[in-house]
N, C-alpha and C. Protein backbone atom coordinates (compact mmCIF):
# COMPACT_ATOMS: atom_id res chain seq x y z
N UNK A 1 91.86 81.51 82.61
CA UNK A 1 92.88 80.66 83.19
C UNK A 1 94.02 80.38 82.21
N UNK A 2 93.58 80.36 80.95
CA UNK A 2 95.12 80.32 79.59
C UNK A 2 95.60 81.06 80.15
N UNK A 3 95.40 82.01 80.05
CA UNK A 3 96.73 83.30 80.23
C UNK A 3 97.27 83.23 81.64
N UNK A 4 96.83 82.96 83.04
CA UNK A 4 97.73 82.80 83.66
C UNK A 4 98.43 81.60 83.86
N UNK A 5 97.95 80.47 82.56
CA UNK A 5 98.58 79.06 83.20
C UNK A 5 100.01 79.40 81.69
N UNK A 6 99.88 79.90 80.54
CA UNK A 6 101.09 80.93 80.13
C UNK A 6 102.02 81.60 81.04
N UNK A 7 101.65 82.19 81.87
CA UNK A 7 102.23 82.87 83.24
C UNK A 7 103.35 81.62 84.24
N UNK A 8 102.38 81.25 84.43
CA UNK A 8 102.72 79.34 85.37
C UNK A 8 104.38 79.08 84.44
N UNK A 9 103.84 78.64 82.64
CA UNK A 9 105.12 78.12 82.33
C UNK A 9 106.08 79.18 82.13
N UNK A 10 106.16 80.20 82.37
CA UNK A 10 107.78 80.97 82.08
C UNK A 10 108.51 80.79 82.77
N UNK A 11 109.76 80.87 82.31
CA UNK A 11 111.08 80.34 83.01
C UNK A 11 111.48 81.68 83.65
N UNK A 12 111.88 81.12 84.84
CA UNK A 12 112.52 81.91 85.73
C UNK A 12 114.17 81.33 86.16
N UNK A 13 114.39 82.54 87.00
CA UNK A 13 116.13 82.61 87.09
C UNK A 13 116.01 81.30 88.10
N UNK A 14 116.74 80.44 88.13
CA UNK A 14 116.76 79.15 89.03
C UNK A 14 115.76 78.53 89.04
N UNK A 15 114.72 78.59 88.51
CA UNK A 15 113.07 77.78 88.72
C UNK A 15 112.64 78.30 90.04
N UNK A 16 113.05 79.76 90.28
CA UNK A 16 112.17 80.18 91.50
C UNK A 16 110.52 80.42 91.20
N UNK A 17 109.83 80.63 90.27
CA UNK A 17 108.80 81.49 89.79
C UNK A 17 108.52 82.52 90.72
N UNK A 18 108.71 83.43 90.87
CA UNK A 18 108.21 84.64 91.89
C UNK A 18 107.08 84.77 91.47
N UNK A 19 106.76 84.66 90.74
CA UNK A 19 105.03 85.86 90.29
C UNK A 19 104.15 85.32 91.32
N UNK A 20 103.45 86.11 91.08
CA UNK A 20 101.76 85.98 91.88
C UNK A 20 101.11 87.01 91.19
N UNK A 21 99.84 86.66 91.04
CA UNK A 21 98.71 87.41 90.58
C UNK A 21 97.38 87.55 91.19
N UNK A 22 97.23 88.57 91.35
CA UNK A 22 95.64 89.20 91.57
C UNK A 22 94.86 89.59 90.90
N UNK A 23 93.95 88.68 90.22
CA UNK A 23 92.79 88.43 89.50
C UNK A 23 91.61 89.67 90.11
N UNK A 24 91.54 90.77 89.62
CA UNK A 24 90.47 91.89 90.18
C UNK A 24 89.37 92.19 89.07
N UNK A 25 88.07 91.77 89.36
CA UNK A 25 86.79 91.55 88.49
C UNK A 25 85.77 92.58 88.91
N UNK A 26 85.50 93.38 90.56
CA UNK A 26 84.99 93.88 90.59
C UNK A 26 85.18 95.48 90.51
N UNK A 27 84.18 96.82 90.65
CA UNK A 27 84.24 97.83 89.80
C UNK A 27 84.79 98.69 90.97
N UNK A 28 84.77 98.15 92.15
CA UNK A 28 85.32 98.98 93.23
C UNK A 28 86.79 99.10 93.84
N UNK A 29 87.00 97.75 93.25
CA UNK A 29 88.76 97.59 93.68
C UNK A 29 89.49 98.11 92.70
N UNK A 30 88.50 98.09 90.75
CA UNK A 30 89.41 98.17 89.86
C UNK A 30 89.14 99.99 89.64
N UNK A 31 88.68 100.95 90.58
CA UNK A 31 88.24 102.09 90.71
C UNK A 31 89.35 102.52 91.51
N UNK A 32 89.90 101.98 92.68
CA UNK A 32 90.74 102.07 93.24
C UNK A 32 92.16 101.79 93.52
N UNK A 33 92.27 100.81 92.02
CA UNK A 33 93.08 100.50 90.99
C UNK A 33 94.16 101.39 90.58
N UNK A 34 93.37 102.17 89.69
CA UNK A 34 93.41 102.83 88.88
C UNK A 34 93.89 104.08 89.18
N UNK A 35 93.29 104.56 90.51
CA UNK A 35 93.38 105.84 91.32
C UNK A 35 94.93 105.83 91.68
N UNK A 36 95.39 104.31 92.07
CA UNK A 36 96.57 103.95 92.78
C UNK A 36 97.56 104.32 91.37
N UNK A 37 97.12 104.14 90.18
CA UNK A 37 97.49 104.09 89.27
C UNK A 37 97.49 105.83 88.50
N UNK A 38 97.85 106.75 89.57
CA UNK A 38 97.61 108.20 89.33
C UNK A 38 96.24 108.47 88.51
N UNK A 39 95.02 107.91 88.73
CA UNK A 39 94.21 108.40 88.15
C UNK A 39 94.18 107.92 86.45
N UNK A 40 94.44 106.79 86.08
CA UNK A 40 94.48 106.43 84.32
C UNK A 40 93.03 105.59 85.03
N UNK A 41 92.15 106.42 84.38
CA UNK A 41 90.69 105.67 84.77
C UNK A 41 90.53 104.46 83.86
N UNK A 42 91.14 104.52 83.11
CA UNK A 42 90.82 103.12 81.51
C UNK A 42 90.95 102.03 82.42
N UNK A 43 92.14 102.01 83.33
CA UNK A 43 92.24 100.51 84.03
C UNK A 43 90.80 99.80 84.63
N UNK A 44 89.97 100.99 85.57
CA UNK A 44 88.72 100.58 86.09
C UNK A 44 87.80 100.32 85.22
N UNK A 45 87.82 100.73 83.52
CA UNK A 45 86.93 100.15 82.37
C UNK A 45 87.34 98.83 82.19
N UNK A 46 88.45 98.42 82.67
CA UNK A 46 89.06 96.96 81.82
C UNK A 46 87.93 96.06 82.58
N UNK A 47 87.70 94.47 81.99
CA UNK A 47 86.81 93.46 82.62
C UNK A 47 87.69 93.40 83.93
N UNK A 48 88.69 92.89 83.27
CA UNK A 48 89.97 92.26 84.38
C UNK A 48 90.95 93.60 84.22
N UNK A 49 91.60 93.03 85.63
CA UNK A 49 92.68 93.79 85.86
C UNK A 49 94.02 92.66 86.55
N UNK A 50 94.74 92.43 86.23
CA UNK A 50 96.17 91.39 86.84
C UNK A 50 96.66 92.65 88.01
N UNK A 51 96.78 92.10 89.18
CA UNK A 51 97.96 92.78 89.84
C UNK A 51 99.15 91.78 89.77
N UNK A 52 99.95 92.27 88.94
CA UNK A 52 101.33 91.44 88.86
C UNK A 52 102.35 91.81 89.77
N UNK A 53 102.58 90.40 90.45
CA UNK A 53 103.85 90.54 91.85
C UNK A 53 104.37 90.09 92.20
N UNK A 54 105.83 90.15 92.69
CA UNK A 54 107.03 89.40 93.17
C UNK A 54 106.62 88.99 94.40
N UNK A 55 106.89 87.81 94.68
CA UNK A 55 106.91 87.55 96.24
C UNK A 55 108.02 87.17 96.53
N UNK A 56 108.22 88.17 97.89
CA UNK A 56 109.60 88.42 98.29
C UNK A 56 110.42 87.03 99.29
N UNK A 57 109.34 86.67 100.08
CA UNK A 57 109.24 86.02 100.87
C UNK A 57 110.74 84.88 101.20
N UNK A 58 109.89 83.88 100.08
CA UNK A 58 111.21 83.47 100.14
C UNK A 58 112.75 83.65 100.01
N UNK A 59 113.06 84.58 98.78
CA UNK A 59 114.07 85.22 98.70
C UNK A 59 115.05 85.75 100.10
N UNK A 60 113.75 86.67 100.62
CA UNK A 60 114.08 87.22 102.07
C UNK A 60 114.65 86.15 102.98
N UNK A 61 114.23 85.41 103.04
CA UNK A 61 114.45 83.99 104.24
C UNK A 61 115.00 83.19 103.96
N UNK A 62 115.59 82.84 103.07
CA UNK A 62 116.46 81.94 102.01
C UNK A 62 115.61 80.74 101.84
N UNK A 63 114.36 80.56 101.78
CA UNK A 63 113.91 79.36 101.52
C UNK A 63 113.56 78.87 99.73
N UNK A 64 113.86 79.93 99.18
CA UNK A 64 113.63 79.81 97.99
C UNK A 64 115.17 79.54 96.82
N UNK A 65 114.73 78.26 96.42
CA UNK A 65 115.96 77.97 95.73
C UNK A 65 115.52 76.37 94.56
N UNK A 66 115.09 77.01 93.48
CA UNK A 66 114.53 75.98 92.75
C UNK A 66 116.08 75.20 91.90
N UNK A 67 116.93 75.84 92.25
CA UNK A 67 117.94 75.81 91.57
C UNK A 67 118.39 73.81 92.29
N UNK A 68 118.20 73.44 93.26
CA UNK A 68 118.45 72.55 93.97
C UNK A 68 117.68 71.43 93.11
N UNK A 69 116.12 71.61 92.65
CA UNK A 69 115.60 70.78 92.34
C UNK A 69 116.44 70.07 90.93
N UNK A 70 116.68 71.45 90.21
CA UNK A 70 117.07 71.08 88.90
C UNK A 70 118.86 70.40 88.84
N UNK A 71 119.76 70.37 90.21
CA UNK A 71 120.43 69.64 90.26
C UNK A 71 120.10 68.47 90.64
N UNK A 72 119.36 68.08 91.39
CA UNK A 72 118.61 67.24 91.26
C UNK A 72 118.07 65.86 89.99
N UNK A 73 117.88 66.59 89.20
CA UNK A 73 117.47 66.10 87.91
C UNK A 73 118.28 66.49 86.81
N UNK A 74 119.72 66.80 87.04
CA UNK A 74 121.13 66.54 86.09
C UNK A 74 120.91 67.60 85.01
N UNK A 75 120.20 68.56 84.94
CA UNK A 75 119.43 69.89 84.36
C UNK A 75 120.63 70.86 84.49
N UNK A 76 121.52 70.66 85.93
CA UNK A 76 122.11 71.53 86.17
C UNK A 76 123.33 70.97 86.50
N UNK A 77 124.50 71.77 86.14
CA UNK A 77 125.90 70.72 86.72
C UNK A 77 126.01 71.47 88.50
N UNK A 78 126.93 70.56 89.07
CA UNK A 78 127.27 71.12 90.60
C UNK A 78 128.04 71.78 90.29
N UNK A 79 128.64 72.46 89.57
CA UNK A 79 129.52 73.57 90.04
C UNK A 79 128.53 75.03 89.33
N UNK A 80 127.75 74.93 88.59
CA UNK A 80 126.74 75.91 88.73
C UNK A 80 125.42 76.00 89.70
N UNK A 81 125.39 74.96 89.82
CA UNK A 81 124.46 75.20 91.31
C UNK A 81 125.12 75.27 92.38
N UNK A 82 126.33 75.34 92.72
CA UNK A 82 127.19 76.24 93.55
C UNK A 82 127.45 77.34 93.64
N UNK A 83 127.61 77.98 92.78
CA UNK A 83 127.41 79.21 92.25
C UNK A 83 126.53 80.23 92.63
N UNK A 84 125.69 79.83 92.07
CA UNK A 84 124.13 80.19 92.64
C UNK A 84 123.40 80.18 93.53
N UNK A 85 123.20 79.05 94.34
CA UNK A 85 123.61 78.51 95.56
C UNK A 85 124.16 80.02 96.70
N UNK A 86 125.42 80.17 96.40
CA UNK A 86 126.54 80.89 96.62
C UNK A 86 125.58 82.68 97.09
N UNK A 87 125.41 82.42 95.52
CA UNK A 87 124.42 84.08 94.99
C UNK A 87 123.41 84.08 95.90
N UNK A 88 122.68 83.06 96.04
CA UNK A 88 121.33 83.06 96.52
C UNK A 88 121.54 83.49 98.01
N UNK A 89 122.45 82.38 98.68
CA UNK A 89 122.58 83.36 100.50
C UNK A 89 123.20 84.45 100.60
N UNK A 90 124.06 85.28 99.10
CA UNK A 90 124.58 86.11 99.60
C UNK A 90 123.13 87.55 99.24
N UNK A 91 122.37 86.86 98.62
CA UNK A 91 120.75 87.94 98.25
C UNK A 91 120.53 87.88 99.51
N UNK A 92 119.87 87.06 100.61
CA UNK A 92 119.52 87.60 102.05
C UNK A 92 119.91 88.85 102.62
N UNK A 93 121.45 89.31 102.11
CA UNK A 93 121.99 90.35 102.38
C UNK A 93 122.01 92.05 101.54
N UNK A 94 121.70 91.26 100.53
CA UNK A 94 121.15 92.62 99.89
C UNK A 94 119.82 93.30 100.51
N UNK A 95 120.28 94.63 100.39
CA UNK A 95 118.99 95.55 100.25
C UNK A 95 117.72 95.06 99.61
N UNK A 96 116.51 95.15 100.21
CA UNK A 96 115.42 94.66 99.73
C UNK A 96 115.23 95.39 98.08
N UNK A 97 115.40 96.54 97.93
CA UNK A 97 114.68 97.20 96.61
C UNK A 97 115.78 97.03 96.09
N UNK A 98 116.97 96.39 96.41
CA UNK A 98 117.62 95.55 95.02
C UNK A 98 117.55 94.44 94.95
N UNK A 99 117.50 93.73 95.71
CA UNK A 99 117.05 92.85 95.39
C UNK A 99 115.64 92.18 94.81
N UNK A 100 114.45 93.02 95.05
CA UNK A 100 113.80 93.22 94.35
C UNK A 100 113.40 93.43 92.80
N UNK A 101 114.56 94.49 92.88
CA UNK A 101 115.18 94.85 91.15
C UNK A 101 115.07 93.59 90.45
N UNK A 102 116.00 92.37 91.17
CA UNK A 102 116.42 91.88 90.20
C UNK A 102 115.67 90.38 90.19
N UNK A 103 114.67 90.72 90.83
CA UNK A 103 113.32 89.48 91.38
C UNK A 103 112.28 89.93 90.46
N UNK A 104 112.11 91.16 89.96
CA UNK A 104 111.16 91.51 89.25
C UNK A 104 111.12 91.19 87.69
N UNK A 105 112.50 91.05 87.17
CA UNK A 105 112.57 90.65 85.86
C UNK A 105 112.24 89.20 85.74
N UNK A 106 112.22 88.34 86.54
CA UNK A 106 111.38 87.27 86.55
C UNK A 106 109.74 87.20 86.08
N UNK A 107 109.38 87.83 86.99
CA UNK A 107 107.95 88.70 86.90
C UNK A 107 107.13 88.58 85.42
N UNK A 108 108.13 89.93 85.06
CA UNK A 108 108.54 90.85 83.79
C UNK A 108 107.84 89.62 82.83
N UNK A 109 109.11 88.53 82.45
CA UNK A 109 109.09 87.38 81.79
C UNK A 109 107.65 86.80 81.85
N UNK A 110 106.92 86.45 82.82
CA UNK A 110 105.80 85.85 83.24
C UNK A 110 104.25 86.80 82.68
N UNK A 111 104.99 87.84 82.83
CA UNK A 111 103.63 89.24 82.36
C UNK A 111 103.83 89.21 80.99
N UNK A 112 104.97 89.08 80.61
CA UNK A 112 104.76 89.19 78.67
C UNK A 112 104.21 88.01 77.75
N UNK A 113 104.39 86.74 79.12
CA UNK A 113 103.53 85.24 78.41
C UNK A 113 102.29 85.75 78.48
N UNK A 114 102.01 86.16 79.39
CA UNK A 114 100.14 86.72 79.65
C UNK A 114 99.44 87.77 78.36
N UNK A 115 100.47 88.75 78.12
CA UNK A 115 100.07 89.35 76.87
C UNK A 115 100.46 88.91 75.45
N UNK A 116 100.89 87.75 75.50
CA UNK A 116 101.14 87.41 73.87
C UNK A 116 99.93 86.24 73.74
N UNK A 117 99.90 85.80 75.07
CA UNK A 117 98.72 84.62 74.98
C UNK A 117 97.31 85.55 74.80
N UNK A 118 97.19 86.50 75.46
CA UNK A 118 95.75 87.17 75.32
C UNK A 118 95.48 87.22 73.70
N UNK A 119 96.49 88.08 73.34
CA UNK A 119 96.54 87.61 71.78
C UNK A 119 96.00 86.74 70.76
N UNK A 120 96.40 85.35 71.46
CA UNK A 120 95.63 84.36 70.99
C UNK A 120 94.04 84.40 71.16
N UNK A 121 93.53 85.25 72.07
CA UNK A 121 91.79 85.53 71.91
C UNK A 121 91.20 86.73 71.46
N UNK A 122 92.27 87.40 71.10
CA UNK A 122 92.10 89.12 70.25
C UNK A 122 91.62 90.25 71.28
N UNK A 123 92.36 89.62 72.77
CA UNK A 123 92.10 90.67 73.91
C UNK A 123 93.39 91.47 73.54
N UNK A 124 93.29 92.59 74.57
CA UNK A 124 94.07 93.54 74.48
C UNK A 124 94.84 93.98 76.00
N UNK A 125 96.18 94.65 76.09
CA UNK A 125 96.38 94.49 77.24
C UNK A 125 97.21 95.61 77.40
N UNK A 126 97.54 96.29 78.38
CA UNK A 126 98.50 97.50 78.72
C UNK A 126 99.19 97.48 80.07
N UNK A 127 100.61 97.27 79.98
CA UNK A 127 101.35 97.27 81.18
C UNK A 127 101.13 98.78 81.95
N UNK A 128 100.83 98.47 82.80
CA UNK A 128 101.07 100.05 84.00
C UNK A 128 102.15 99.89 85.07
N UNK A 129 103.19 100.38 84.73
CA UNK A 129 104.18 100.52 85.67
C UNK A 129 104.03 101.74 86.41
N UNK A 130 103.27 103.02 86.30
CA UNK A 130 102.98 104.11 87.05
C UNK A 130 102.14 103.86 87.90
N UNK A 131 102.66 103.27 89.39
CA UNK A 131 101.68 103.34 89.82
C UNK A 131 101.95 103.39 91.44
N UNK A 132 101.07 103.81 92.13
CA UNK A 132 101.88 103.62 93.58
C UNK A 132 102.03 102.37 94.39
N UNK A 133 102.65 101.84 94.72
CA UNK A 133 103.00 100.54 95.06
C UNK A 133 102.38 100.35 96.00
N UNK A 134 103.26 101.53 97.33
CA UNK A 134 101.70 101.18 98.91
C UNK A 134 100.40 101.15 98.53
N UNK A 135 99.89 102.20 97.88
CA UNK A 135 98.60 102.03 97.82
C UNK A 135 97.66 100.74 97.23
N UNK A 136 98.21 100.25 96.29
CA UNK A 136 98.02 98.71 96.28
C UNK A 136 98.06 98.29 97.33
N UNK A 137 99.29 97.58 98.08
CA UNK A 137 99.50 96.87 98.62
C UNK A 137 98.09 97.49 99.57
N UNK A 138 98.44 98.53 100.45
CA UNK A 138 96.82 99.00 101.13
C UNK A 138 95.76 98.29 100.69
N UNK A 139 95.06 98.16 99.56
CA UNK A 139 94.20 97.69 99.24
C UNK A 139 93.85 96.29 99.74
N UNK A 140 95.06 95.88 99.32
CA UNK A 140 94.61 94.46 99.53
C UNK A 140 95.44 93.78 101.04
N UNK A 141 96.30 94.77 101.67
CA UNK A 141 96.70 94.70 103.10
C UNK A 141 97.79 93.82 102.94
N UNK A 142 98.55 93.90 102.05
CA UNK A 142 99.27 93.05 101.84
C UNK A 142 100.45 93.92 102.55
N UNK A 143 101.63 92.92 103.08
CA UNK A 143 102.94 93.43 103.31
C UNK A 143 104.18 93.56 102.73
N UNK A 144 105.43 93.70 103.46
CA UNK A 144 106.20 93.32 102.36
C UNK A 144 107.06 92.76 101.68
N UNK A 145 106.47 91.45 101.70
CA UNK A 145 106.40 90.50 100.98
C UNK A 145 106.03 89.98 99.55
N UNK A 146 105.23 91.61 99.52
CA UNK A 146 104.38 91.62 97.80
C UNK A 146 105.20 92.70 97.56
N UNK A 147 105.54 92.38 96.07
CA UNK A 147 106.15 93.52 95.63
C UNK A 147 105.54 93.85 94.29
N UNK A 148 104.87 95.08 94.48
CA UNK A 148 104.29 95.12 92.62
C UNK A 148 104.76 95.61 91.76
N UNK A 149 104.43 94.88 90.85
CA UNK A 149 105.18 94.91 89.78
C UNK A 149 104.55 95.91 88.44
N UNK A 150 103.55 95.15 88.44
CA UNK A 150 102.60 96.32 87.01
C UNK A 150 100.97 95.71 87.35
N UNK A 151 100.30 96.60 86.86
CA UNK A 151 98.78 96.45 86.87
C UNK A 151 98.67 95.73 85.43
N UNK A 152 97.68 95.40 84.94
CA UNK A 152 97.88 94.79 83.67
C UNK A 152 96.05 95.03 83.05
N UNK A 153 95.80 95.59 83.13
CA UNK A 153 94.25 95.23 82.40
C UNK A 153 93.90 94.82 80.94
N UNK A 154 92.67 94.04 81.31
CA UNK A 154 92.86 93.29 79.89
C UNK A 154 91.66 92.96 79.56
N UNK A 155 91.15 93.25 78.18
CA UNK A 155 90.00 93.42 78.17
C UNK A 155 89.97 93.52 76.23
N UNK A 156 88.60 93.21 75.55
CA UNK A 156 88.68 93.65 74.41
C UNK A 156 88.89 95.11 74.14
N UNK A 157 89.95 95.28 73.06
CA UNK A 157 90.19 96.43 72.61
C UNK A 157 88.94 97.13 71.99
N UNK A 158 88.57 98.71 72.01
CA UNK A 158 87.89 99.13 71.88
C UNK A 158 87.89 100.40 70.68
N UNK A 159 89.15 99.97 70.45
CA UNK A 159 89.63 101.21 69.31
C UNK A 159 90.68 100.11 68.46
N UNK A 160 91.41 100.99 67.76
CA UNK A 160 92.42 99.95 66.59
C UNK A 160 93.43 101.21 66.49
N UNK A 161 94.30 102.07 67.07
CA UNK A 161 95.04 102.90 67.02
C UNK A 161 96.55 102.05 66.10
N UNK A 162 96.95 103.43 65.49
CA UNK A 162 97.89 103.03 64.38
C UNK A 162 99.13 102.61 64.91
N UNK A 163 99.79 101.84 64.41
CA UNK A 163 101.38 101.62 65.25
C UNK A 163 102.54 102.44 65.42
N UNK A 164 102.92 102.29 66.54
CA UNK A 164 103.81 103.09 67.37
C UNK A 164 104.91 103.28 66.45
N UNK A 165 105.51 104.51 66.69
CA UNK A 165 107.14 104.13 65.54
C UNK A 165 107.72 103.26 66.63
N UNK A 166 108.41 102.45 65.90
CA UNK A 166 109.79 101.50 66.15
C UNK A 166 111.30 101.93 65.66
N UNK A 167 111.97 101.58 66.80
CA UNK A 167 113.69 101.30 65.64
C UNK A 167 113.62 100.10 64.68
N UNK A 168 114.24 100.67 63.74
CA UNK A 168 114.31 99.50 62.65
C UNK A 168 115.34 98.83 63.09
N UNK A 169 115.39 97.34 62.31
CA UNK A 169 116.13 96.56 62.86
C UNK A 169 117.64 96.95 63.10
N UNK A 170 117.86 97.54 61.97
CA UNK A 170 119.22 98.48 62.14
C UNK A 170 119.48 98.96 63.51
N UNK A 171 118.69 99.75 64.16
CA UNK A 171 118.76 100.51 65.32
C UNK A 171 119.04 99.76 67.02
N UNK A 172 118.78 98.48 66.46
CA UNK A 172 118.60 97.83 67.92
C UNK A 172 119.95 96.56 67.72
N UNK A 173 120.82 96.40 66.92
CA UNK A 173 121.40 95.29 66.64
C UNK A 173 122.63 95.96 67.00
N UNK A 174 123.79 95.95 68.08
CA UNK A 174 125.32 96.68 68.46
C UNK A 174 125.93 95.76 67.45
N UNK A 175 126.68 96.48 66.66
CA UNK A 175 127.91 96.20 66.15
C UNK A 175 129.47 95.64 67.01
């Protein structure tokens, strides 16, 4: 429960939180997981598996707008929650898989609290973005309203592999 109540506090764009998670423990869903996941069988070894996901729902219907609360509580001035406001009914009108796009980096934010907190218990964790989306959703009959985001399994590491090259700091800083 740490790691998804890490999840709980990340900040999202307006205080919408989109995420949702699917907590998967047994060997048949995380078999079928995995499969959804082109066949990377390691996911169905993990204890756990996160299905990490946007829910569209509100977005879609305009009921979602945390942005109100936080004017509310002087967090936010009115002419930026106008703004936004503004943004938010004109998203009803976007295309779902862009708007999606840009519902998922919320997500994103919420999945990287989950793996820095695992950390804190010397678990181990691997984002899967390869993966087929219907076939999830199939699984668990979900519509679309779920939008997935990454599989996440997490589990003690079982090896100690050497570190990845990086850009040095040089490489990532624009002039």
């Amino acid at each position: 429960m740490s790691l998804l109540e890490a999840a709980r506090l990340a900040p999202s764009g307006s205080n919408a939180q989109p995420w949702r998670f699917k907590v998967v423990k047994d060997g048949e869903t995380k078999l079928k997981l995995s499969q959804a996941a082109y066949n990377q069988l390691f996911i169905a070894d993990a204890p756990v598996v996160l299905v990490c996901c946007a829910d569209m729902k509100g977005y879609l219907d305009g009921t979602v707008s945390g942005i109100q609360d936080l004017g509310k509580i002087g967090a936010v001035e009115d002419r930026i929650k106008d703004i936004i406001l503004k943004r938010v009914s004109n998203m009803n009108t976007e295309a779902v898989q862009q708007l999606g796009d840009r519902i998922t980096l919320n997500v994103a934010i919420a999945v990287e609290h989950i793996v820095l907190r695992a950390l804190d218990f010397s678990l181990g964790s691997c984002w899967i973005r390869l993966v087929d989306e219907q076939m999830v959703k199939d699984i668990f009959n979900w519509d679309n309203n779920i939008r997935v985001v990454a599989l996440l399994p997490i589990g003690y590491p079982a090896e100690s592999p050497p570190p990845r090259k990086r850009l040095k700091l040089e490489g990532i800083i624009i002039d």
